[in-house]
Protein backbone atom coordinates (compact mmCIF):
# COMPACT_ATOMS: atom_id res chain seq x y z
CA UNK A 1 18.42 -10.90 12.95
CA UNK A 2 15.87 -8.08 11.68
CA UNK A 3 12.92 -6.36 13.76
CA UNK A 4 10.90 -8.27 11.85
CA UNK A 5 12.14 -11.55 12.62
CA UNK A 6 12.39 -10.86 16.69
CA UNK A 7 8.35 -9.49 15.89
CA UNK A 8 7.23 -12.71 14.32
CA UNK A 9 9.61 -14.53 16.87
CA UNK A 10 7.69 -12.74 19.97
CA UNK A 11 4.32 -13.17 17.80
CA UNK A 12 4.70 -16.97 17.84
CA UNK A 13 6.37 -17.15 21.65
CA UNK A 14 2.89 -15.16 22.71
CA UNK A 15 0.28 -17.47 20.77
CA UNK A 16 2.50 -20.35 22.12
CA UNK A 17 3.25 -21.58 18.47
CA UNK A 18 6.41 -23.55 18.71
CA UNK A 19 8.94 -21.63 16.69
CA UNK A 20 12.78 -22.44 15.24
CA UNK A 21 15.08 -20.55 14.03
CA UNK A 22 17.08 -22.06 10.89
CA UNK A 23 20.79 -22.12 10.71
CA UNK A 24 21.75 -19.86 8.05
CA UNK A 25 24.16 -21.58 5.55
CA UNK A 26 25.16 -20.61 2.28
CA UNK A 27 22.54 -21.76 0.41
CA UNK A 28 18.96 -19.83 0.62
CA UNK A 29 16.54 -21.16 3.25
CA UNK A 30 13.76 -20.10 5.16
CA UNK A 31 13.89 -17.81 8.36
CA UNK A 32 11.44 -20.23 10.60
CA UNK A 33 10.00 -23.43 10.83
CA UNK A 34 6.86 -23.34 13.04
CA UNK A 35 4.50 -25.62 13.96
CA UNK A 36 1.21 -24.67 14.84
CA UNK A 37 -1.11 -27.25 15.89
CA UNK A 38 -0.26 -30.63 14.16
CA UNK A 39 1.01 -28.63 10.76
CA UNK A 40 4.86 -27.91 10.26
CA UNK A 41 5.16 -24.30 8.73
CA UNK A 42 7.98 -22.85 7.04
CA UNK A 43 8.51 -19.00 7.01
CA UNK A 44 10.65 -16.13 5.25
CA UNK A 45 10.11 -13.15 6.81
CA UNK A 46 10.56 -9.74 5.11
CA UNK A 47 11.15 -6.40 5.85
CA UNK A 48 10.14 -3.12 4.71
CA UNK A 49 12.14 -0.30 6.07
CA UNK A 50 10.49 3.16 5.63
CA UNK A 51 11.64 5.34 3.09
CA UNK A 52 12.90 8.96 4.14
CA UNK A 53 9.35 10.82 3.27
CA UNK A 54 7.53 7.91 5.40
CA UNK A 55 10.22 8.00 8.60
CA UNK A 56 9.08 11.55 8.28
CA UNK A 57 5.16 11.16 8.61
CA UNK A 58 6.09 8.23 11.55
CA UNK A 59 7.93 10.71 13.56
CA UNK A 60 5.49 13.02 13.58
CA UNK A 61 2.54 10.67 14.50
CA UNK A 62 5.11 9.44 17.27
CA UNK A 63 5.41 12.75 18.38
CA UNK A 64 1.17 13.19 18.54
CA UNK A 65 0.42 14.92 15.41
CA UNK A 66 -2.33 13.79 13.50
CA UNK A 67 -1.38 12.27 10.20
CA UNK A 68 -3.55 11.23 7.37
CA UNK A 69 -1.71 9.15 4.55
CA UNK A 70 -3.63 7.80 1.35
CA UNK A 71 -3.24 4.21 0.91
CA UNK A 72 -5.89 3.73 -1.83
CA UNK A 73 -3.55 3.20 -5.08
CA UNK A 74 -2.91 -0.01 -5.94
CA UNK A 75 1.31 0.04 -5.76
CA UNK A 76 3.27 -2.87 -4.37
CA UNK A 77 3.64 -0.88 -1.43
CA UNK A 78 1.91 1.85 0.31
CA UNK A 79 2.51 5.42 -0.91
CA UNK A 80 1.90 7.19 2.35
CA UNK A 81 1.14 10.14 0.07
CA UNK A 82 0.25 13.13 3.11
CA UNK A 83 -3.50 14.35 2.81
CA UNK A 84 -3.16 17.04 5.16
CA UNK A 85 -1.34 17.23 8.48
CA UNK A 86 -2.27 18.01 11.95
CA UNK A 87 -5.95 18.58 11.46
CA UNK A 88 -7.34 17.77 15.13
CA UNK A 89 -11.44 18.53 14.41
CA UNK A 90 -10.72 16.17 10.90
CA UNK A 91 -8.89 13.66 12.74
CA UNK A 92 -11.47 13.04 16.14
């Protein structure tokens, strides 16, 4: 199981939404089948994992410095291209 499936699995324990996990087999299947309210759901969840140059700019927000990442192009995923760094009177 990924982070991201035991995040949407705590997500849907916390709003109460009834959630199941789905054998794997061989052939491909969803992650979840949920069912919120009177609906039946099913869900693939994906994940993302950071590249090197983004692990980089999480660590050091982890570690309190003040990062600033453009997220305005229009890429399948976000650039996190680095504005400027640790900048505390552009970052209050």
């Amino acid at each position: 199981m990924t982070i991201s499936e035991d995040l949407f699995e705590h997500f849907c324990h916390e709003l109460r939404i009834p959630v199941r996990r789905v054998e794997e087999g061989k052939d491909r299947q969803p992650d979840f089948v949920i069912k919120p309210r009177w609906h039946t759901v099913v869900v693939e969840i994906k994940q993302f994992d950071p590249t090197p140059e983004e692990r980089e700019l999480i660590d050091r927000f982890m570690a309190g410095e003040c990062v600033i990442v453009d997220a305005s192009s229009t890429a399948p995923v976000f650039p996190w291209t680095p504005i400027w760094g640790q900048s505390p009177e552009r970052c209050q």
